[in-house]
C-alpha atoms as a PDB file:
ATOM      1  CA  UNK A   1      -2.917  24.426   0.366  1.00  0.00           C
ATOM      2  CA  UNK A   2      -3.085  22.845   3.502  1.00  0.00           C
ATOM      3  CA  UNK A   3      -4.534  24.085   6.559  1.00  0.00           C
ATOM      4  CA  UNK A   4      -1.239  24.633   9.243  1.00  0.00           C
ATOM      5  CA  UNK A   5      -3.495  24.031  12.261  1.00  0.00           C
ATOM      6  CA  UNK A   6      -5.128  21.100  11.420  1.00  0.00           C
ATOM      7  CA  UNK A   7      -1.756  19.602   9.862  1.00  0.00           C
ATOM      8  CA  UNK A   8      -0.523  20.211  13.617  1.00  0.00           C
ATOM      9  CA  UNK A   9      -3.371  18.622  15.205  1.00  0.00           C
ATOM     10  CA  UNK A  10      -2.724  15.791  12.944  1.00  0.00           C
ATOM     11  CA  UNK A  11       1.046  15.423  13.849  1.00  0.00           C
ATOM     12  CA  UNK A  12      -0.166  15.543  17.346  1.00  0.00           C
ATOM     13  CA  UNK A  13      -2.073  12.990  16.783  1.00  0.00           C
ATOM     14  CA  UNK A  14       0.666  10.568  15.111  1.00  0.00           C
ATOM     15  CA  UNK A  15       2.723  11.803  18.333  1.00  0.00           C
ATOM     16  CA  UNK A  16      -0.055  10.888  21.169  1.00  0.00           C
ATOM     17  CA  UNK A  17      -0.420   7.548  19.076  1.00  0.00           C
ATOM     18  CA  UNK A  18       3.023   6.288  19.095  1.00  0.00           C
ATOM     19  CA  UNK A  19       3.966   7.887  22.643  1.00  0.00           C
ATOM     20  CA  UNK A  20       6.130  10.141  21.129  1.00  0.00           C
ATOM     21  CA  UNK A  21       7.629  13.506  23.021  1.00  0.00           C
ATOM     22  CA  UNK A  22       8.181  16.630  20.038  1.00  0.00           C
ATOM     23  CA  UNK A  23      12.055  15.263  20.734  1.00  0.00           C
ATOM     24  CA  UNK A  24      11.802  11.545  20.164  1.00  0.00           C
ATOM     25  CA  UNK A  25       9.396  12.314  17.319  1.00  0.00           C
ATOM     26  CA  UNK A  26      12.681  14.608  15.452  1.00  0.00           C
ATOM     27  CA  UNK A  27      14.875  11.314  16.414  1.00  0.00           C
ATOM     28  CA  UNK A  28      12.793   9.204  15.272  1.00  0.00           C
ATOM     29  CA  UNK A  29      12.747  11.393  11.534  1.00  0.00           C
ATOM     30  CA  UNK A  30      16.289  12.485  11.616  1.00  0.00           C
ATOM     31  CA  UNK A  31      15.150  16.268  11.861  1.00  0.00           C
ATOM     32  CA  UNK A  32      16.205  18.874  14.226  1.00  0.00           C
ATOM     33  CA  UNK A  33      14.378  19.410  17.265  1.00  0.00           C
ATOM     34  CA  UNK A  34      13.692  22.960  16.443  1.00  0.00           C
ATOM     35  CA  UNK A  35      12.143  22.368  13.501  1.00  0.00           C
ATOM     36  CA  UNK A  36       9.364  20.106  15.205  1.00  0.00           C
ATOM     37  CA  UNK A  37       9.048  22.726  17.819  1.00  0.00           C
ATOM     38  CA  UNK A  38       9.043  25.551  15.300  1.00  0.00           C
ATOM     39  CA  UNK A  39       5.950  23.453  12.939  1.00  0.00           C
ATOM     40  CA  UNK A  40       4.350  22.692  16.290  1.00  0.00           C
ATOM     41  CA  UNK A  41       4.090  26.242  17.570  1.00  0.00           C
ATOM     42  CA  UNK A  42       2.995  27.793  13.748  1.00  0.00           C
ATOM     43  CA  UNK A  43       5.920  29.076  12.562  1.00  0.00           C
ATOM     44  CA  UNK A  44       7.309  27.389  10.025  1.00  0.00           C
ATOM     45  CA  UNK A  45       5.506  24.976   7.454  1.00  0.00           C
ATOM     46  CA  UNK A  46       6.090  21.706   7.154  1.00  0.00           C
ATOM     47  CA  UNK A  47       8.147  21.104   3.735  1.00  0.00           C
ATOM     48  CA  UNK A  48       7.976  17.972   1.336  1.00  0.00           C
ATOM     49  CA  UNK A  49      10.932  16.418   2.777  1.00  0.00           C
ATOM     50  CA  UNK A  50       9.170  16.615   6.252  1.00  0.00           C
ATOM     51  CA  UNK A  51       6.202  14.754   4.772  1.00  0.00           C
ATOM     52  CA  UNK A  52       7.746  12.306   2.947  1.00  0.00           C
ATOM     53  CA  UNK A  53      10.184  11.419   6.291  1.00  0.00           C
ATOM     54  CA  UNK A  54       6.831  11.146   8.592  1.00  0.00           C
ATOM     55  CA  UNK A  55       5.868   8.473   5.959  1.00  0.00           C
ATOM     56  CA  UNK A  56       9.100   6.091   5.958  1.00  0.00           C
ATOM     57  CA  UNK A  57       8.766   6.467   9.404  1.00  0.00           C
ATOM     58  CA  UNK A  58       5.482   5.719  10.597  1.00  0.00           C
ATOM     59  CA  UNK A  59       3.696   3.114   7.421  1.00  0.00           C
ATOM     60  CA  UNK A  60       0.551   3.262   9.443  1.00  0.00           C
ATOM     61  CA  UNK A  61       0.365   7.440   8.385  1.00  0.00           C
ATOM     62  CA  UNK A  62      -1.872   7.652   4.865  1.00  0.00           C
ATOM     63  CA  UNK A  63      -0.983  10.985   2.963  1.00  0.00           C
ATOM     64  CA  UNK A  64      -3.961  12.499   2.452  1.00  0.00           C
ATOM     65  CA  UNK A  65      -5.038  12.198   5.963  1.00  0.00           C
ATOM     66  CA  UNK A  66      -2.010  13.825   7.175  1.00  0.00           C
ATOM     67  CA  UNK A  67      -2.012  16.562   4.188  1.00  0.00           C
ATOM     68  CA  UNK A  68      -6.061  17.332   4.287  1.00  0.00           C
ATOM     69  CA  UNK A  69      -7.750  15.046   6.648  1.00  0.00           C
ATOM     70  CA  UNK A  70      -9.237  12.960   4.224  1.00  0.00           C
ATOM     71  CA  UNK A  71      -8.888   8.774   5.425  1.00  0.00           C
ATOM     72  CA  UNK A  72      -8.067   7.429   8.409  1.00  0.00           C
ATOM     73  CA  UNK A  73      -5.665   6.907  11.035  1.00  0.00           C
ATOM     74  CA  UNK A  74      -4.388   4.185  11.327  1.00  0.00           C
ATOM     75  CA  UNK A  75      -4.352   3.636   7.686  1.00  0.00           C
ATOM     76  CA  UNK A  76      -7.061   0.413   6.767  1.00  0.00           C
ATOM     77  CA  UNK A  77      -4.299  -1.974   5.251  1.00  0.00           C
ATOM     78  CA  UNK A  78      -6.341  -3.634   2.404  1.00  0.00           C
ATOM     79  CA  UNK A  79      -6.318  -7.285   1.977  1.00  0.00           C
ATOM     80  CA  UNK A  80      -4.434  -8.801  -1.252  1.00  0.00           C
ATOM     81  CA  UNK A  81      -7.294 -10.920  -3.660  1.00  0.00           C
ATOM     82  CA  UNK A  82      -8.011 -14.115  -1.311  1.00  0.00           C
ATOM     83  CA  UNK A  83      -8.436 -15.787  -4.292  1.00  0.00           C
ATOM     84  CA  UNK A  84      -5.061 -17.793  -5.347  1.00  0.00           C
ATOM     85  CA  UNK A  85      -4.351 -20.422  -7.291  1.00  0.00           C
ATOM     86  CA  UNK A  86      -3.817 -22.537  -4.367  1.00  0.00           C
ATOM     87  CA  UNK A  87      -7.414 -21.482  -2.414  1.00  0.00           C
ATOM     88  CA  UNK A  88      -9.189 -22.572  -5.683  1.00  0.00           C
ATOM     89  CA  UNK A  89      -7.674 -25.951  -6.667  1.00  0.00           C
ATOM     90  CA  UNK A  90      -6.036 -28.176  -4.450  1.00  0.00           C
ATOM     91  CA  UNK A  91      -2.054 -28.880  -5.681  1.00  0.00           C
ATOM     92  CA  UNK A  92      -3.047 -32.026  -7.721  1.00  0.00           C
ATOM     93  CA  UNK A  93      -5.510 -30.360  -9.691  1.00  0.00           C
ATOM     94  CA  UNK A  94      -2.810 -27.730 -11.080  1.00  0.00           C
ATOM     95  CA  UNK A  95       0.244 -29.877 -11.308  1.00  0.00           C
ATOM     96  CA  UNK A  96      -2.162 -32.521 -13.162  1.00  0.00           C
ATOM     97  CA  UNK A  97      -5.371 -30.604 -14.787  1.00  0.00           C
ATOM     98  CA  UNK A  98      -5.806 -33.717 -17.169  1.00  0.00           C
ATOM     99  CA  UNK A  99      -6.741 -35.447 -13.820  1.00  0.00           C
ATOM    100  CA  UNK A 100      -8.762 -32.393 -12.673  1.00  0.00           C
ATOM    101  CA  UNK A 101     -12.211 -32.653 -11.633  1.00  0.00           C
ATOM    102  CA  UNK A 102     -12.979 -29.076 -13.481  1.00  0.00           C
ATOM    103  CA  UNK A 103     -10.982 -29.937 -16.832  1.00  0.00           C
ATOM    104  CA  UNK A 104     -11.679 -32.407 -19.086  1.00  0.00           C
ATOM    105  CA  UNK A 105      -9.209 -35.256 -19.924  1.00  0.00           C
ATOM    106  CA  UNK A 106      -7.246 -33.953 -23.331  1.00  0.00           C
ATOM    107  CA  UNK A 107      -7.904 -36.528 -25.904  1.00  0.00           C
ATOM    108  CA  UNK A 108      -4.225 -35.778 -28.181  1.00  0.00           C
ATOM    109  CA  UNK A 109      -1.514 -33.669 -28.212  1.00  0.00           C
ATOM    110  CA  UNK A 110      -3.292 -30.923 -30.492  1.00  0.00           C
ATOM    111  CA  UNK A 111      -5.320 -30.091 -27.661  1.00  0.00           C
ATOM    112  CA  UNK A 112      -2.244 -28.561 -25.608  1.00  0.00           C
ATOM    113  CA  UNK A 113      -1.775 -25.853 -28.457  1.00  0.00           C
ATOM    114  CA  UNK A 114      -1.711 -22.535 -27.234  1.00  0.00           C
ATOM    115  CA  UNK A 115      -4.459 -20.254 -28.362  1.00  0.00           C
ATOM    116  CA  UNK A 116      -3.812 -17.188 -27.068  1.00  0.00           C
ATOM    117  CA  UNK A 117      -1.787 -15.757 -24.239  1.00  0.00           C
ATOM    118  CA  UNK A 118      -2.693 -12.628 -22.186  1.00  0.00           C
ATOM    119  CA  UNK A 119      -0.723 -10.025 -19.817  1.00  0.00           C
ATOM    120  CA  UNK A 120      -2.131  -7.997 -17.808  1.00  0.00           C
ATOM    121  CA  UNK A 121      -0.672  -5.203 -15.883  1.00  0.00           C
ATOM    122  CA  UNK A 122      -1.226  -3.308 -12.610  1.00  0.00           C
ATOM    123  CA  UNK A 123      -2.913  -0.264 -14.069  1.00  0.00           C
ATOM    124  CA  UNK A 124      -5.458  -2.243 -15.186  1.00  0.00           C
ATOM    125  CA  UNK A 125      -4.724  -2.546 -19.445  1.00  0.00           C
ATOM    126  CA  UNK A 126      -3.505  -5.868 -20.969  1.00  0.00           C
ATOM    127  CA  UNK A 127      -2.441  -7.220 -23.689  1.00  0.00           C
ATOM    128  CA  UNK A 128      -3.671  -9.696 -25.875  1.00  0.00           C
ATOM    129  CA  UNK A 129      -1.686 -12.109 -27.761  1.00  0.00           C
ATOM    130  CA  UNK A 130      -3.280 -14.875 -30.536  1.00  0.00           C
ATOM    131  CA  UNK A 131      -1.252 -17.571 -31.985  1.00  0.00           C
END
């Protein structure tokens, strides 16, 4: 369960960030302006749909700080892998490996056959395929 105080400190918080009045704020989520003035004073608690609206709204705004705290605000965007294709090898060296540097020259045809192929997916399994 969350804490109602501390949830309101943290919506204050989104609100003093983006220079938001308790009025622009409900614009800005496409809620009533009672019900932000109704969460703000302790009345009512905020529901899912609240939640969920603060989030398409503001992408900076993680979850579980604005649920329990936990993170920071501003969220920490995290960087994708630096490491592509094209940061590694320069263009030549994958539209030609033969003429690569790191591969080898391929003496015959039988050298292009495929030895095994592998997948792997965002949870983290794969799948592995032999010929």
């Amino acid at each position: 369960m969350i804490n109602i105080e501390d949830f309101i400190a943290r919506l204050n918080i989104i609100m003093n960030y983006y220079q938001l009045s308790a009025a622009l704020l409900a614009d800005k989520i496409n809620v009533q302006r009672s019900s932000i003035s109704h969460l703000l004073s302790g009345r009512n608690k905020p529901s899912l749909d609240f939640v969920l609206k603060i989030l398409k709204a503001f992408p900076e705004v993680d979850l579980y700080w604005l649920l329990n705290g936990s993170g920071k605000f501003p969220k920490v965007s995290v960087k994708k892998d630096e490491y592509t294709p094209s940061s590694l090898f320069s263009k030549e060296e994958i539209m030609n490996p033969t003429e690569s540097k790191l591969i080898e020259p391929l003496q015959n045809k039988e050298d292009l056959e495929i030895e095994r192929i592998i997948i792997f997916f965002k949870n983290g399994s794969f799948k592995n395929y032999k010929a």
